[in-house]
C-alpha atoms as a PDB file:
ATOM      1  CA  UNK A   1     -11.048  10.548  -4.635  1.00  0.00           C
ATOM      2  CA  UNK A   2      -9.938  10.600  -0.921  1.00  0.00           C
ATOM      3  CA  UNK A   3      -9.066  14.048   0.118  1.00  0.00           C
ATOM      4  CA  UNK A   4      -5.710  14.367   1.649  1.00  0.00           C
ATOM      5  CA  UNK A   5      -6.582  15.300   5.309  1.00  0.00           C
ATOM      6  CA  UNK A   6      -8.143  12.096   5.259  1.00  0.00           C
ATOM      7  CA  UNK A   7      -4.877  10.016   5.197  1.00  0.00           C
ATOM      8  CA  UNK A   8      -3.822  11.834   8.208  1.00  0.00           C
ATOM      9  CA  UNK A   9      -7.245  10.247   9.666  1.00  0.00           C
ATOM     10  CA  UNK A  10      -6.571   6.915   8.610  1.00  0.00           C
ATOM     11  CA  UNK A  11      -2.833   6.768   9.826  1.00  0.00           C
ATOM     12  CA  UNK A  12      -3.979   8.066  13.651  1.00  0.00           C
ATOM     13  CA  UNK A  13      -6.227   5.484  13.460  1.00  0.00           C
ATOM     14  CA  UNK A  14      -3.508   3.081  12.721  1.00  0.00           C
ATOM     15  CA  UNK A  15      -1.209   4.334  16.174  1.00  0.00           C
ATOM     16  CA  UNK A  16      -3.981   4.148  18.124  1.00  0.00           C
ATOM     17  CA  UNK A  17      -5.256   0.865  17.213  1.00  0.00           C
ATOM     18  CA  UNK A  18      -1.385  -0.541  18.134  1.00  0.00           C
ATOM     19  CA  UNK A  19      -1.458   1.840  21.115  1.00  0.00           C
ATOM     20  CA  UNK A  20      -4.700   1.133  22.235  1.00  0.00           C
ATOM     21  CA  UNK A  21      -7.364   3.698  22.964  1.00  0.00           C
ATOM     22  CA  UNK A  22      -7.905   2.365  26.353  1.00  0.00           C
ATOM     23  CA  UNK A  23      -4.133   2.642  27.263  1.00  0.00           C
ATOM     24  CA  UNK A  24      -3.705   6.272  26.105  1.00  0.00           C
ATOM     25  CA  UNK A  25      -7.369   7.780  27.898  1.00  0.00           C
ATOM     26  CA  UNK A  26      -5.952   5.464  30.900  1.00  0.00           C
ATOM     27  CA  UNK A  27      -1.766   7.597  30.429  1.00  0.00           C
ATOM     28  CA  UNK A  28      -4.327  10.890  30.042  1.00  0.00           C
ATOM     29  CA  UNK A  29      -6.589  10.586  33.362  1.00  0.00           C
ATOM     30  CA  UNK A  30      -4.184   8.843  35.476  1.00  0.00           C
ATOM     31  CA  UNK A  31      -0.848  10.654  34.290  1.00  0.00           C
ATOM     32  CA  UNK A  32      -1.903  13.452  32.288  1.00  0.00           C
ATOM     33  CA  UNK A  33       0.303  12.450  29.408  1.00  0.00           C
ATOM     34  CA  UNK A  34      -1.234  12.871  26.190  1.00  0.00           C
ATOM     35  CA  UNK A  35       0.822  12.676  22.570  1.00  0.00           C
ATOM     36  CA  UNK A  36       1.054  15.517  19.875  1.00  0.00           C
ATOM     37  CA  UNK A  37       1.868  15.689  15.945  1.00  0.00           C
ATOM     38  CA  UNK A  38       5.145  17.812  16.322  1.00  0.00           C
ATOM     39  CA  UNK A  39       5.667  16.862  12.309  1.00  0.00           C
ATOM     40  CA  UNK A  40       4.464  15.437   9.480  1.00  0.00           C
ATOM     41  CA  UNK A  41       5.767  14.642   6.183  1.00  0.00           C
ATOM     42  CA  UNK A  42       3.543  13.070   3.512  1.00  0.00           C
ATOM     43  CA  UNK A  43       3.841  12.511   0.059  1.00  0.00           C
ATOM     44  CA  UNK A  44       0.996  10.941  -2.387  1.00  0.00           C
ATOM     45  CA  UNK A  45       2.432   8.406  -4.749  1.00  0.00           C
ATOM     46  CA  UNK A  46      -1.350   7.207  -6.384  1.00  0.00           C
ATOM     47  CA  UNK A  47      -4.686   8.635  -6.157  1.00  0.00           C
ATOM     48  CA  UNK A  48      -7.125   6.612  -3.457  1.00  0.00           C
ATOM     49  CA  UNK A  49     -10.702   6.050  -4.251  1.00  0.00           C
ATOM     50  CA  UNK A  50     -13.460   6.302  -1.772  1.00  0.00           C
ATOM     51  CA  UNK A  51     -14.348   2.661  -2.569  1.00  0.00           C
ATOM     52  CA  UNK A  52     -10.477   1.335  -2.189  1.00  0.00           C
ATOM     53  CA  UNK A  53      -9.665  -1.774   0.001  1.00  0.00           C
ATOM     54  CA  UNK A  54      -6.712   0.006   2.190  1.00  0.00           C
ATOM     55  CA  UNK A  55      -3.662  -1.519   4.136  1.00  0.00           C
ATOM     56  CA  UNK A  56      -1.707   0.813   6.751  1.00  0.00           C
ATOM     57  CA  UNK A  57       1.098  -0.380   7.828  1.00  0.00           C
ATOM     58  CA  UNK A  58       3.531   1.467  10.742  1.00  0.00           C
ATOM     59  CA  UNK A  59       6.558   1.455  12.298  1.00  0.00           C
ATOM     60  CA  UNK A  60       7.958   3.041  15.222  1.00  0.00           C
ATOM     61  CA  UNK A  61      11.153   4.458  16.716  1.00  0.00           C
ATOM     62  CA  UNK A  62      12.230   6.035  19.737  1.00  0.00           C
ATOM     63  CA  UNK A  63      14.105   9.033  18.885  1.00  0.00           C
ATOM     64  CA  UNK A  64      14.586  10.656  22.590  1.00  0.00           C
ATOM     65  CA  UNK A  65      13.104  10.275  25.350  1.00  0.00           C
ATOM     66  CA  UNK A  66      10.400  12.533  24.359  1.00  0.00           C
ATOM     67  CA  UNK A  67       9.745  11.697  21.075  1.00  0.00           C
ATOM     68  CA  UNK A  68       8.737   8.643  18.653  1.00  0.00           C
ATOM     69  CA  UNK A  69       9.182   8.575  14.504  1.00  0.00           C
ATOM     70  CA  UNK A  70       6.272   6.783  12.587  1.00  0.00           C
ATOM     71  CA  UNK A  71       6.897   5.637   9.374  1.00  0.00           C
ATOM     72  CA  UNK A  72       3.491   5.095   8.210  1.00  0.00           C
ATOM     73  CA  UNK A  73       1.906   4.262   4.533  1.00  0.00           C
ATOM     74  CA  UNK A  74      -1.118   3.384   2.897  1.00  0.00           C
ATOM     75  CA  UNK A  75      -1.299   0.367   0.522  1.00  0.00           C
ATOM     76  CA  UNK A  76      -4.266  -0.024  -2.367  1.00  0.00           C
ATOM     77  CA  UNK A  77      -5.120  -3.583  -2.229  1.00  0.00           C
ATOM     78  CA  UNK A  78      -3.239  -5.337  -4.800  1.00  0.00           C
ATOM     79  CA  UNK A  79      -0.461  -2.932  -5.651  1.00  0.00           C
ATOM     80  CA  UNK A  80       2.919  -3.247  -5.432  1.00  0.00           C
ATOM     81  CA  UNK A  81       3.628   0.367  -3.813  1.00  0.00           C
ATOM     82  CA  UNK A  82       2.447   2.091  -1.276  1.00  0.00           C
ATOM     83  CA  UNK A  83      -0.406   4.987  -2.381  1.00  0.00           C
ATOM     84  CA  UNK A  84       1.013   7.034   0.469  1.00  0.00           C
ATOM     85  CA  UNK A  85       3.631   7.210   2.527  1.00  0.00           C
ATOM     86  CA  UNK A  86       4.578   9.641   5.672  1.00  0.00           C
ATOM     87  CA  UNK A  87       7.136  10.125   8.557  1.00  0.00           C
ATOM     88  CA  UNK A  88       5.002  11.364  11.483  1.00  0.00           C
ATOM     89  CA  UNK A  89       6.895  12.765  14.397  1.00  0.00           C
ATOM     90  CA  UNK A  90       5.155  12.534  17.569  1.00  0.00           C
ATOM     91  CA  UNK A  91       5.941  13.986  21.248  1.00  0.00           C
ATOM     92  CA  UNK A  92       4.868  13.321  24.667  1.00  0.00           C
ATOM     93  CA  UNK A  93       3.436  16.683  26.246  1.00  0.00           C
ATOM     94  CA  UNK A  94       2.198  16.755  30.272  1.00  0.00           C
ATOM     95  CA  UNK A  95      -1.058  18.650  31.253  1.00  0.00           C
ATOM     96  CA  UNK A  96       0.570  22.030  31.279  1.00  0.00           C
ATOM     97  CA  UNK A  97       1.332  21.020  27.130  1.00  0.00           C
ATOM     98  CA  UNK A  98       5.513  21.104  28.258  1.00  0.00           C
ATOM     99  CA  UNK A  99       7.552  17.867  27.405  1.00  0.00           C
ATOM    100  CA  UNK A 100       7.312  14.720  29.434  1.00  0.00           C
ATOM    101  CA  UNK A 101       9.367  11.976  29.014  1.00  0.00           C
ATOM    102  CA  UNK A 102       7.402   8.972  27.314  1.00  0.00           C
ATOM    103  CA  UNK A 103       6.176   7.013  30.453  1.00  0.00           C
ATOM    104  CA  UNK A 104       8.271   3.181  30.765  1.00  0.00           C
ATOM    105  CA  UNK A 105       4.862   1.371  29.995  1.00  0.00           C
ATOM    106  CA  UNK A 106       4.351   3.273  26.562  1.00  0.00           C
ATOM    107  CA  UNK A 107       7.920   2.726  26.075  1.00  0.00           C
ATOM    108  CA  UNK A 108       7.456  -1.352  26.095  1.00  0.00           C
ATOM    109  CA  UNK A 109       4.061  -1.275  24.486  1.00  0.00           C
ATOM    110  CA  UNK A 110       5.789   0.626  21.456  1.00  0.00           C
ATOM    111  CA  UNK A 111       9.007  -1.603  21.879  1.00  0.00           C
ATOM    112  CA  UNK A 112       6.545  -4.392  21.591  1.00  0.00           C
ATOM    113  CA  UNK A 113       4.660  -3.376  18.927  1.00  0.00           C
ATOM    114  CA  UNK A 114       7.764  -2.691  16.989  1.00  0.00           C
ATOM    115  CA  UNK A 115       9.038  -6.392  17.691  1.00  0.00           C
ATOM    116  CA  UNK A 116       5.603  -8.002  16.601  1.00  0.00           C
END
């Protein structure tokens, strides 16, 4: 079975593969903007097995200025429901770990994302 913490793993993975890892070390060095989990809310519908074919799918919306709801879950290959499901709440902190205001250009890469 996978452990729990794991699905955390797998849906980061998921925002930063539509984020882009280069675009948020690039919003870190040159901006010192960096994103935090301010919330999470997960439930487990089905059990996952280690050797499972997985599907995350995600959607995102702006909910201030400083902060963006994911609506994440994990599909089993072949299943008509999602395994897992969660509402991540994320929030843009500056250097000194305060709130920022989401810079414009991770604004219209997330507006983008959301439209594709």
């Amino acid at each position: 079975m996978v452990y729990h913490a794991n699905f955390l793993r797998y849906f980061e993975r998921a925002r930063e593969e539509i984020i882009g890892a280069a675009q948020l070390k690039q919003l870190w060095q040159q901006k010192g903007c960096g994103f935090a989990v301010y919330r999470c809310d997960m439930t487990c519908h089905q059990s996952v097995e280690f050797a499972d074919r997985l599907d995350v799918r995600s959607q995102v919306a702006m909910e201030s200025q400083y902060r963006s709801v994911w609506r994440q879950s994990i599909w089993r290959e072949g299943t008509r429901r999602p395994a897992v499901t969660a509402t991540i709440e994320m929030v843009s902190l500056g250097p000194d770990k305060q709130l920022i205001p989401i810079p414009a250009e991770m604004l219209a890469r997330l507006q983008q994302s959301h439209q594709g």
